[in-house]
C-alpha atoms as a PDB file:
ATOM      1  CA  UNK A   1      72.335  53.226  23.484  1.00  0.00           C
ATOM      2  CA  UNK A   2      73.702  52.770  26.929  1.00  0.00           C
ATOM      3  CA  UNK A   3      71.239  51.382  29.565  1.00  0.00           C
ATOM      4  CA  UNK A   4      71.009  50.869  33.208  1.00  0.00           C
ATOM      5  CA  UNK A   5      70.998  46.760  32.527  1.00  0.00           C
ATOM      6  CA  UNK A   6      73.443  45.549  29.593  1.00  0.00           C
ATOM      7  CA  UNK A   7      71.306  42.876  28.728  1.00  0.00           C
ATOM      8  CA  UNK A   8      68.385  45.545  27.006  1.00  0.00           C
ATOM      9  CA  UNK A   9      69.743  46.931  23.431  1.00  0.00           C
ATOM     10  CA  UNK A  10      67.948  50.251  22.522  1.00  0.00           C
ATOM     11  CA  UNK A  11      68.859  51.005  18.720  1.00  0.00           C
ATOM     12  CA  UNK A  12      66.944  54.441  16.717  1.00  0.00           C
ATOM     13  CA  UNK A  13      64.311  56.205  17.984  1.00  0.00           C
ATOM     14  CA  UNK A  14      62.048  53.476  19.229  1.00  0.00           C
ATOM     15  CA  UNK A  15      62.357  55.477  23.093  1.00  0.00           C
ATOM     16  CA  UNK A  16      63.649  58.214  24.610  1.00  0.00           C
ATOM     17  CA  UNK A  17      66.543  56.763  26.531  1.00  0.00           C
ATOM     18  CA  UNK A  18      65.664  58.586  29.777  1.00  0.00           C
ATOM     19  CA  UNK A  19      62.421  57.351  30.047  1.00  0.00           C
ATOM     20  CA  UNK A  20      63.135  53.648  29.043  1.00  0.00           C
ATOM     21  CA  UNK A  21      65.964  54.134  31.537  1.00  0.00           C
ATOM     22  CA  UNK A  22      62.434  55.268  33.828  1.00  0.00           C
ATOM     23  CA  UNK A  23      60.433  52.167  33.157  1.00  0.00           C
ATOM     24  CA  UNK A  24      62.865  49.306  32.918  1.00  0.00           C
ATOM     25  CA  UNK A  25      63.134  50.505  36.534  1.00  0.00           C
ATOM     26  CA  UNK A  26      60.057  50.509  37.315  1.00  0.00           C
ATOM     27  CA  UNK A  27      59.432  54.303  37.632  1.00  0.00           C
ATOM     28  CA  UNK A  28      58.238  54.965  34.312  1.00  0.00           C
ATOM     29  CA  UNK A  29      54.425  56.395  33.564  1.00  0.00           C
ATOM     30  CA  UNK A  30      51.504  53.651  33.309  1.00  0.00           C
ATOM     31  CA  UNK A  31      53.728  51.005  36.116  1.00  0.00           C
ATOM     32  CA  UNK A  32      51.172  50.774  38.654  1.00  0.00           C
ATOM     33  CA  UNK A  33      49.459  47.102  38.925  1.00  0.00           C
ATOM     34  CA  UNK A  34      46.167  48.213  37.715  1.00  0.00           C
ATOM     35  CA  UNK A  35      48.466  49.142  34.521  1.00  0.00           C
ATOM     36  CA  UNK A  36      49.973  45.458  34.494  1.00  0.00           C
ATOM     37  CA  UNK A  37      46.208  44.009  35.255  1.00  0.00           C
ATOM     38  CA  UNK A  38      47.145  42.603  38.408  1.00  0.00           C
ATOM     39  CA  UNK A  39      44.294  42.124  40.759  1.00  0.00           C
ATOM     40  CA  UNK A  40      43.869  43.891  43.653  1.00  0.00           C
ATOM     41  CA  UNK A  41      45.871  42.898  46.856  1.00  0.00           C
ATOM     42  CA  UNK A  42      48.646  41.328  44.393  1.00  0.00           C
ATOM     43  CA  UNK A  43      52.270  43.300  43.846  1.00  0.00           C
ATOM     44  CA  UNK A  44      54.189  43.449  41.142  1.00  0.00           C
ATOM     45  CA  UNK A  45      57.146  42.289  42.315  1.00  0.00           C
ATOM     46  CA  UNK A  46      55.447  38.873  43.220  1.00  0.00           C
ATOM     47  CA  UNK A  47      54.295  38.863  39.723  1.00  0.00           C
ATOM     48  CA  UNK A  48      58.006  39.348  38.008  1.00  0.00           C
ATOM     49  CA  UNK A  49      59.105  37.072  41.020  1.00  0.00           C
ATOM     50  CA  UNK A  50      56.742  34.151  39.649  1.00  0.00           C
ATOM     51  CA  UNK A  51      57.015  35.248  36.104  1.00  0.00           C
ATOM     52  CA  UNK A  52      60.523  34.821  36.697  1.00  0.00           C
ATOM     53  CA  UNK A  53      61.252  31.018  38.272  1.00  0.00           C
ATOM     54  CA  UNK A  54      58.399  29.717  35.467  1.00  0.00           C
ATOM     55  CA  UNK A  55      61.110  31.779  32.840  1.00  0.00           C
ATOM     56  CA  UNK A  56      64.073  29.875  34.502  1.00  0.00           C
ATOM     57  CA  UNK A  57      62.373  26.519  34.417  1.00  0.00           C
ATOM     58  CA  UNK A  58      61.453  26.633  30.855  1.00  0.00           C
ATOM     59  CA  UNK A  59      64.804  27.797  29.652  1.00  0.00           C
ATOM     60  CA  UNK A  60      66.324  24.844  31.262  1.00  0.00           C
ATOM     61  CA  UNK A  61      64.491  22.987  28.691  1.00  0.00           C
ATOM     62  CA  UNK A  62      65.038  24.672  26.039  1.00  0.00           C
ATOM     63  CA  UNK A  63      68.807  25.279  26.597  1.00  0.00           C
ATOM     64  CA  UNK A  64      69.006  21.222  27.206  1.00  0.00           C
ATOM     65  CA  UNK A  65      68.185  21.416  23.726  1.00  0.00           C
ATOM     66  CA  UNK A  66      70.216  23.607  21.951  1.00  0.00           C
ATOM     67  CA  UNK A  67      73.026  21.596  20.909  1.00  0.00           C
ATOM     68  CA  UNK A  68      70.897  18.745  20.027  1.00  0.00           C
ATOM     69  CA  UNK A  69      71.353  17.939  16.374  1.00  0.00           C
ATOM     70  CA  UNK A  70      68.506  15.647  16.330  1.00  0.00           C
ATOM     71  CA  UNK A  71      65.550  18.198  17.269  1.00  0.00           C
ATOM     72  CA  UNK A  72      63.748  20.992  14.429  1.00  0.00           C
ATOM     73  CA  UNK A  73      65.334  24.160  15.775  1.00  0.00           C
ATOM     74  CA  UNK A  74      62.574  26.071  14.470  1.00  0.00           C
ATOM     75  CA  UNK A  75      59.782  23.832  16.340  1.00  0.00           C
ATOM     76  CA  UNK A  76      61.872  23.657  20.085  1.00  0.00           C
ATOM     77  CA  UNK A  77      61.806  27.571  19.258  1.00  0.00           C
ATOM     78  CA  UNK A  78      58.763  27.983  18.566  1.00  0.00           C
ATOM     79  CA  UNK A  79      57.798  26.007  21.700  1.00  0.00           C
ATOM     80  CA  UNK A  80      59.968  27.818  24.074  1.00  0.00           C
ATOM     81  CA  UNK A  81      58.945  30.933  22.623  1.00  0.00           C
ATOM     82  CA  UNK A  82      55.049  30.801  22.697  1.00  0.00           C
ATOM     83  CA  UNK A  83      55.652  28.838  26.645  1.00  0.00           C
ATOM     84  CA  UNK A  84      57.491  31.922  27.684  1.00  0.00           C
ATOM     85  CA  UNK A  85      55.167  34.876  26.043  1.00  0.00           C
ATOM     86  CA  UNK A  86      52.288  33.048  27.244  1.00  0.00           C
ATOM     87  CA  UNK A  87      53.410  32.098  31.031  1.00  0.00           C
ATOM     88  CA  UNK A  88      56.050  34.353  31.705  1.00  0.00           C
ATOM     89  CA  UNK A  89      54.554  37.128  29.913  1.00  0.00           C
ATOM     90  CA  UNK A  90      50.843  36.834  30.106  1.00  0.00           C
ATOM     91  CA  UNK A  91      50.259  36.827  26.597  1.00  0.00           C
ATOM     92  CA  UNK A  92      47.225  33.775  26.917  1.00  0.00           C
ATOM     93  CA  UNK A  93      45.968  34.448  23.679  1.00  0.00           C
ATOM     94  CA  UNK A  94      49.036  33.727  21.770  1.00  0.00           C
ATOM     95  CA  UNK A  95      48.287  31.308  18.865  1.00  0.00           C
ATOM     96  CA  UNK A  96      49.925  30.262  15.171  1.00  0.00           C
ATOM     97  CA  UNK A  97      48.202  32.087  12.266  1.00  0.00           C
ATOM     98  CA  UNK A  98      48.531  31.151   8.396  1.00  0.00           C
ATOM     99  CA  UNK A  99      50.635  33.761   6.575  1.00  0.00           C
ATOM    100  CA  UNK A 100      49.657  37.409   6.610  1.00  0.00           C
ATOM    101  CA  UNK A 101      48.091  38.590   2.598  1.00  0.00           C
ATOM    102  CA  UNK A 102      48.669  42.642   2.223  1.00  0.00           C
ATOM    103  CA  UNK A 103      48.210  43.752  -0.996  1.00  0.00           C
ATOM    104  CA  UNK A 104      48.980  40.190  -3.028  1.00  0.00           C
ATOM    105  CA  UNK A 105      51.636  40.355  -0.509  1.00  0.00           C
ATOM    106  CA  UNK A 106      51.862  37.185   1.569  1.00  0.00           C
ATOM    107  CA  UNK A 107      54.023  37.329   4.910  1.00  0.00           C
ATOM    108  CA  UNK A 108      55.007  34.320   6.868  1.00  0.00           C
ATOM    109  CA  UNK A 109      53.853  36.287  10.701  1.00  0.00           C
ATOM    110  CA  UNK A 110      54.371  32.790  12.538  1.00  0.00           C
ATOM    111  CA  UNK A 111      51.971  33.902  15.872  1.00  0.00           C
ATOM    112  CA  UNK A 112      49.494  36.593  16.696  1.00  0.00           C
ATOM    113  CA  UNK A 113      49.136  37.812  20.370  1.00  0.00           C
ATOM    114  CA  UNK A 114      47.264  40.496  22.149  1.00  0.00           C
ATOM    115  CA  UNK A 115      43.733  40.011  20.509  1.00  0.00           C
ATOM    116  CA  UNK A 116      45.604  39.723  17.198  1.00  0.00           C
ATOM    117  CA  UNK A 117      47.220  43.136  17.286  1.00  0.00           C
ATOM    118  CA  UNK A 118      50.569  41.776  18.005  1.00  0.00           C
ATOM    119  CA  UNK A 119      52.402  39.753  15.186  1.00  0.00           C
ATOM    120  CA  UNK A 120      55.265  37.761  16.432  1.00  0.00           C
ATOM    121  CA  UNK A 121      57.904  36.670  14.398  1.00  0.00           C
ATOM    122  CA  UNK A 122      59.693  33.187  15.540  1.00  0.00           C
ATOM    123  CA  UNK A 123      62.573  32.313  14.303  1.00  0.00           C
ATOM    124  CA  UNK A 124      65.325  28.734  14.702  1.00  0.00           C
ATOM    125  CA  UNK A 125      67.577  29.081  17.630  1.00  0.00           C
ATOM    126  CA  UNK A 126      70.224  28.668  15.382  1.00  0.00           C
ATOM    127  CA  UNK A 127      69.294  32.077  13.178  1.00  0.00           C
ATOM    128  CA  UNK A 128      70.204  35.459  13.917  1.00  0.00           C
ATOM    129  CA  UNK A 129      67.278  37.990  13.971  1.00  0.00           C
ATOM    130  CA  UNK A 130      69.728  39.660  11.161  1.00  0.00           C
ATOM    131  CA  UNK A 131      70.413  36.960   9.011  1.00  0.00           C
ATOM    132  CA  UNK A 132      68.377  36.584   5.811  1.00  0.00           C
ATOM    133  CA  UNK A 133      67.162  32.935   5.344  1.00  0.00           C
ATOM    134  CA  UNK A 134      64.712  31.657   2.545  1.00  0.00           C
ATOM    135  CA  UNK A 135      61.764  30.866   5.630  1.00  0.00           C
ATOM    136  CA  UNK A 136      61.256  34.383   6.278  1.00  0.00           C
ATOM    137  CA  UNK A 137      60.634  35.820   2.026  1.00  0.00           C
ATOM    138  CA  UNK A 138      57.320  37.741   1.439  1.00  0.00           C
ATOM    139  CA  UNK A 139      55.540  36.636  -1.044  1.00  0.00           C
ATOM    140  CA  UNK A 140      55.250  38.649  -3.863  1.00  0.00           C
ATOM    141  CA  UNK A 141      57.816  40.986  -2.290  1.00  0.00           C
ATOM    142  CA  UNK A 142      60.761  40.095  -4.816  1.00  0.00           C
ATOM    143  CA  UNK A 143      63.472  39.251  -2.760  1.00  0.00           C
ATOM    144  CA  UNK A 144      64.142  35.481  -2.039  1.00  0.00           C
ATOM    145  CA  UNK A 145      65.489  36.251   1.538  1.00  0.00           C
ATOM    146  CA  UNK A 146      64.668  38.386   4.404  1.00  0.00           C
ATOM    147  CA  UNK A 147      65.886  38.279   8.277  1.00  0.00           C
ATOM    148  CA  UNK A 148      63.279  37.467  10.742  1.00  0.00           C
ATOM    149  CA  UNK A 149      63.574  41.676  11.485  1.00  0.00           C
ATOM    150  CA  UNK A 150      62.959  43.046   8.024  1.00  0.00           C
ATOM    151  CA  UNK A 151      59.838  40.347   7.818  1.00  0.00           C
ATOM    152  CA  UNK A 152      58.562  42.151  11.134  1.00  0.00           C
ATOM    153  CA  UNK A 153      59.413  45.646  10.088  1.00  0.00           C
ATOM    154  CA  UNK A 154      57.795  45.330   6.773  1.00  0.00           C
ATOM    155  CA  UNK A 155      54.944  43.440   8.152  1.00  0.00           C
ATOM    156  CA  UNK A 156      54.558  46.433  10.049  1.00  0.00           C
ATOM    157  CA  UNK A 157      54.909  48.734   7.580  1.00  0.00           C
ATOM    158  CA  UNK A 158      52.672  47.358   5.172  1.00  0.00           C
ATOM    159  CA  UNK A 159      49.386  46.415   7.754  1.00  0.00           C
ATOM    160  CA  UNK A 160      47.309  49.254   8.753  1.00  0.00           C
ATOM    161  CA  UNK A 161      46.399  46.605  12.380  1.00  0.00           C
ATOM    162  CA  UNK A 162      49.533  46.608  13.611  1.00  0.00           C
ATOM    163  CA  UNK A 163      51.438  48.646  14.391  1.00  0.00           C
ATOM    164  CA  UNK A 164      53.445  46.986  17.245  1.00  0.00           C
ATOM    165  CA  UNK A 165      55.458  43.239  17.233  1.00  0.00           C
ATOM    166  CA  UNK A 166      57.769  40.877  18.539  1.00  0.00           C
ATOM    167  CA  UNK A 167      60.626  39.173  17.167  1.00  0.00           C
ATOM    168  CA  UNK A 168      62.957  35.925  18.560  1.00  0.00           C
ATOM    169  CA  UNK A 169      64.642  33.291  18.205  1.00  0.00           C
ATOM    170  CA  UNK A 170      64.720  32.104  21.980  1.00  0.00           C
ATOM    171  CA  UNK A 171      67.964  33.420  22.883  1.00  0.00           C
ATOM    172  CA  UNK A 172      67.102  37.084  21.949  1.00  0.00           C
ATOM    173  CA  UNK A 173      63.777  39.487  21.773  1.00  0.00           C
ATOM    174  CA  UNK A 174      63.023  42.287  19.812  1.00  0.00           C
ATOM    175  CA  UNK A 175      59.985  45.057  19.996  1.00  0.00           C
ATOM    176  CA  UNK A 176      59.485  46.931  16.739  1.00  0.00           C
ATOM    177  CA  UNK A 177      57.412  49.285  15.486  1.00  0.00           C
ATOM    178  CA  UNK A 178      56.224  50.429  12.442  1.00  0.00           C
ATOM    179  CA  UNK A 179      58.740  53.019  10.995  1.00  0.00           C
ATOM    180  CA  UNK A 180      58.731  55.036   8.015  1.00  0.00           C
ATOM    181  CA  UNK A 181      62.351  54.204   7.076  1.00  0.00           C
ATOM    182  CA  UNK A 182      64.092  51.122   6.604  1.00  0.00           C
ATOM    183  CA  UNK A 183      67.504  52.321   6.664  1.00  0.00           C
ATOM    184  CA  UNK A 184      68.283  52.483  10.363  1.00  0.00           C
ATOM    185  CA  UNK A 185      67.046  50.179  12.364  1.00  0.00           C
ATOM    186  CA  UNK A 186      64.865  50.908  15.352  1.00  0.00           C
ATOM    187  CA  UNK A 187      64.020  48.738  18.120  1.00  0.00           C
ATOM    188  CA  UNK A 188      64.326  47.685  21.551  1.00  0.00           C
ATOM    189  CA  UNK A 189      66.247  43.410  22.058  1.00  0.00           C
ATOM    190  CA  UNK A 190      66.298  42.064  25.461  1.00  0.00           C
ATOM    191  CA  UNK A 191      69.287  38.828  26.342  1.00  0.00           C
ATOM    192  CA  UNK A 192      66.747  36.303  27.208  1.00  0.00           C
ATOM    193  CA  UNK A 193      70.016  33.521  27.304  1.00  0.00           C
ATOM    194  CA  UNK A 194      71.536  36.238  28.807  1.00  0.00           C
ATOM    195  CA  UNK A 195      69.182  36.890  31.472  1.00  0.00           C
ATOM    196  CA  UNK A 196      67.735  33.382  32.188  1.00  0.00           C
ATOM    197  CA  UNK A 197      71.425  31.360  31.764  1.00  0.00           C
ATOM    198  CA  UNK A 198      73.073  33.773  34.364  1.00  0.00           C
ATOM    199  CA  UNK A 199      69.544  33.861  36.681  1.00  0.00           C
ATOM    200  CA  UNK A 200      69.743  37.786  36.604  1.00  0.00           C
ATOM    201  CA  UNK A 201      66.433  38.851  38.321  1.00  0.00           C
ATOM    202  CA  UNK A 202      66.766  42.438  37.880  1.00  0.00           C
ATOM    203  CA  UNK A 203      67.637  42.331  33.935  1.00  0.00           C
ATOM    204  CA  UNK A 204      64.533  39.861  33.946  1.00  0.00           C
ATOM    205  CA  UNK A 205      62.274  42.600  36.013  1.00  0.00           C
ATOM    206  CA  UNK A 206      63.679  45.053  33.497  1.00  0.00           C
ATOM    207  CA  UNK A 207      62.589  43.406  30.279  1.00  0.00           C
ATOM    208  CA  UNK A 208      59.106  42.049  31.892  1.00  0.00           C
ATOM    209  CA  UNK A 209      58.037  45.733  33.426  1.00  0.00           C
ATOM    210  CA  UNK A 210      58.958  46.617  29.322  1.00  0.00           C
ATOM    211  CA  UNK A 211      57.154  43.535  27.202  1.00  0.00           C
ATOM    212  CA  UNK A 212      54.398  42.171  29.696  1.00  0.00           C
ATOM    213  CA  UNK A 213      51.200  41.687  27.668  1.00  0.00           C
ATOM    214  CA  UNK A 214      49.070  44.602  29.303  1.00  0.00           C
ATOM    215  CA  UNK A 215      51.760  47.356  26.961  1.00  0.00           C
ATOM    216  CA  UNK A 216      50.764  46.171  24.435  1.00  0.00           C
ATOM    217  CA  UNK A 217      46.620  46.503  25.172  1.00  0.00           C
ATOM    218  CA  UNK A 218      45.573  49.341  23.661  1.00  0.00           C
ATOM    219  CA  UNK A 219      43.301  51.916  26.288  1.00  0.00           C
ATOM    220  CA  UNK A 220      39.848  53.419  25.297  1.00  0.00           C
ATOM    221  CA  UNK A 221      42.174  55.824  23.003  1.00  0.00           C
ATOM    222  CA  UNK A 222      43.486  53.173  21.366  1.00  0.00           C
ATOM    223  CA  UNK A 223      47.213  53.498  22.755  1.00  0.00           C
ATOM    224  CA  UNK A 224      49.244  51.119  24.275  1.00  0.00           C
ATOM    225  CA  UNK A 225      51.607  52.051  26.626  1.00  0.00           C
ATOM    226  CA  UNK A 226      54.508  51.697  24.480  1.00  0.00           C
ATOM    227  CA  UNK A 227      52.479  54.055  22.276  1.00  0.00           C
ATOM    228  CA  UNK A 228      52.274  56.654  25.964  1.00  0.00           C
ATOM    229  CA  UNK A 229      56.240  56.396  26.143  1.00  0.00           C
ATOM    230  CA  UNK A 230      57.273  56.784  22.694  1.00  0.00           C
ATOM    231  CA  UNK A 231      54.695  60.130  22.744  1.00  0.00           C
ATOM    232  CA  UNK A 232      56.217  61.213  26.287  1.00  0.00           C
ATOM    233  CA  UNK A 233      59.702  60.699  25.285  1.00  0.00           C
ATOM    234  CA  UNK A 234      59.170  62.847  22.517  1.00  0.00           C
ATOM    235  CA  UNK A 235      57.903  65.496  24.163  1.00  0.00           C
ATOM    236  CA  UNK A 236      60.915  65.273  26.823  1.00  0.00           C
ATOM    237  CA  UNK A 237      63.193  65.615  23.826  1.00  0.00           C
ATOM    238  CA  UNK A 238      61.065  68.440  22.142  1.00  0.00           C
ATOM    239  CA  UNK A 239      61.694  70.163  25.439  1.00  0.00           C
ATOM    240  CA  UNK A 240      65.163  69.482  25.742  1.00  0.00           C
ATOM    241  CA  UNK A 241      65.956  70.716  21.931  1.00  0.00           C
ATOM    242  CA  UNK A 242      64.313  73.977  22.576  1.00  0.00           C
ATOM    243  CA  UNK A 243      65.894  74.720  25.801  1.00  0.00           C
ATOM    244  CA  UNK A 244      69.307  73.588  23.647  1.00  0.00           C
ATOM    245  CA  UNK A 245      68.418  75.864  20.801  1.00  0.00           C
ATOM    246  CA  UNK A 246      67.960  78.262  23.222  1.00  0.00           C
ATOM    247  CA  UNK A 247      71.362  77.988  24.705  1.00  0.00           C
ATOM    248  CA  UNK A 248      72.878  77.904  21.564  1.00  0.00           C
ATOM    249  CA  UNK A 249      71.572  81.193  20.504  1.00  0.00           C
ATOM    250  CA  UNK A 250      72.343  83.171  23.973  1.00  0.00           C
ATOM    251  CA  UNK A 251      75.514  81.631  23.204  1.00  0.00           C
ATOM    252  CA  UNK A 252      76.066  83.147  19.769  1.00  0.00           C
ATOM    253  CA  UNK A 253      74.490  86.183  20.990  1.00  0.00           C
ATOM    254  CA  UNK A 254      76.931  86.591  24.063  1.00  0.00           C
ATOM    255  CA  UNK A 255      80.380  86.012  21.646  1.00  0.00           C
ATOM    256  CA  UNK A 256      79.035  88.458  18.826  1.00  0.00           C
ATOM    257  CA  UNK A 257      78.621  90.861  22.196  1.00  0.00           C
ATOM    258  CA  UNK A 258      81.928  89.876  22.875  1.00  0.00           C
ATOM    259  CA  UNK A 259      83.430  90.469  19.482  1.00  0.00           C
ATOM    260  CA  UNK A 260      81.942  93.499  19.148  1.00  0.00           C
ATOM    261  CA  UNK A 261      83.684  94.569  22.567  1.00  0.00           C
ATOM    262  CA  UNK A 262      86.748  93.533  21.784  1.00  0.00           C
ATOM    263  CA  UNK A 263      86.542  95.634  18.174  1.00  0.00           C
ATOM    264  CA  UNK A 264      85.436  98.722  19.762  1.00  0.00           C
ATOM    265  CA  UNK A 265      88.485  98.202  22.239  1.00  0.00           C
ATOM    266  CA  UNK A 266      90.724  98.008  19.248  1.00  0.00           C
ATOM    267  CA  UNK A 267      90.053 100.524  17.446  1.00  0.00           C
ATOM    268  CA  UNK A 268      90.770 102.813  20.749  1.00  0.00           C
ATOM    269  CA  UNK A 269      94.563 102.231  20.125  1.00  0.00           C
END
């Protein structure tokens, strides 16, 4: 799905494209800094600005390692990752957690964030977030492999806490939520190595308005405000498929009108 910055992926039905066009610019419902927890007298742009030179400095680390052949991929991952949810992000409470159990189900969730609501799967620099690897099975879930996604999707699926999470490998992120389908994929990836590599400040503003900690803290209704998109962006398409179905049927209506003319005409000669 086309955005305004071509280093944010939107695949499915995760967001309506016009309003994730909305708030990766900034102009999107629940953007103000009271939203992002700022305190008073503080701007967001200062905040993305900072967020955003600590984001730079830490991939400079981590990139210094990336062709190293004598470092764990998964731990200089899992480093960089937590560093940059944690600073760049605001997620302070991120921690490791022991493997998930869901119905004699055991699932290898590597971090929890966000009071525990938000699972985040971490996965090697050298590992696609598609790519099925032994480190990422369930438990009890039959098959010996799953991708770092389908572990996050299913996770979701399967735990009534969570319905949101996070998926990387330090090069790319992913925001999932639970689905009710695991055919077609659904999610939203930002180009961190993308992003940070080529210093693009407004792709980084994008993707931290988008996956700063405060969306995912849940209000007094217990929605997030990835949970107040998604529901608005529905509604916008609702909208937009009944004023389509009404076209449609004036439409059909005006060419039966028309065929019916063009009969009666005939039948005159």
């Amino acid at each position: 799905m086309p955005l305004p910055f071509d280093t944010l992926r939107l695949e499915g039905a995760l967001f309506f494209p016009e309003i994730l066009e909305k708030t990766a610019l900034g102009d999107g419902p629940c953007q103000t800094p009271a939203d992002y927890q700022l305190p008073k007298g503080l701007k967001l742009h200062d905040e993305y600005g900072r967020a955003f030179q600590i984001a730079q400095a830490q991939w400079k680390s981590f990139a210094a390692t990336l062709e190293r052949k004598d470092l764990d991929p998964t731990a200089q991952s899992r480093a960089f990752a937590t560093e940059f949810l944690r600073d760049a992000l605001g997620y302070t409470d991120i921690a490791p957690t022991a493997p998930i159990e869901i119905h004699a189900r055991k699932y290898p969730v590597s971090t929890l964030a966000a009071a525990g609501k938000l699972p985040v799967v971490i996965a090697p620099h050298t590992q696609e977030l598609d790519t099925p690897d032994y480190a990422f099975a369930i438990e009890g879930g039959g098959a010996r492999k799953k991708s770092p996604a389908q572990l996050l999707q299913e996770f979701l699926n399967a735990s009534p806490d969570h319905t949101w999470g996070l998926v990387t490998n330090g090069r790319k992120i992913r925001l999932l939520r639970d689905s009710a389908t695991l055919t077609r994929p659904s999610f939203l990836e930002a180009d961190l190595e993308t992003v940070l590599s080529g210093a693009r400040y407004p792709d980084f503003a994008a993707a931290w308005r988008i996956l700063h900690a405060s969306r995912a803290a849940a209000s007094a209704n217990h929605e997030t405000a990835w949970d107040l998109w998604r529901k608005e962006g529905q509604e916008q398409g609702t909208a937009v498929r009944a004023k389509m179905r009404v076209g449609v049927t004036d439409a059909l209506l005006a060419l039966g009108k028309n065929k019916v003319s063009k009969i009666k005409c005939l039948s005159l000669w």
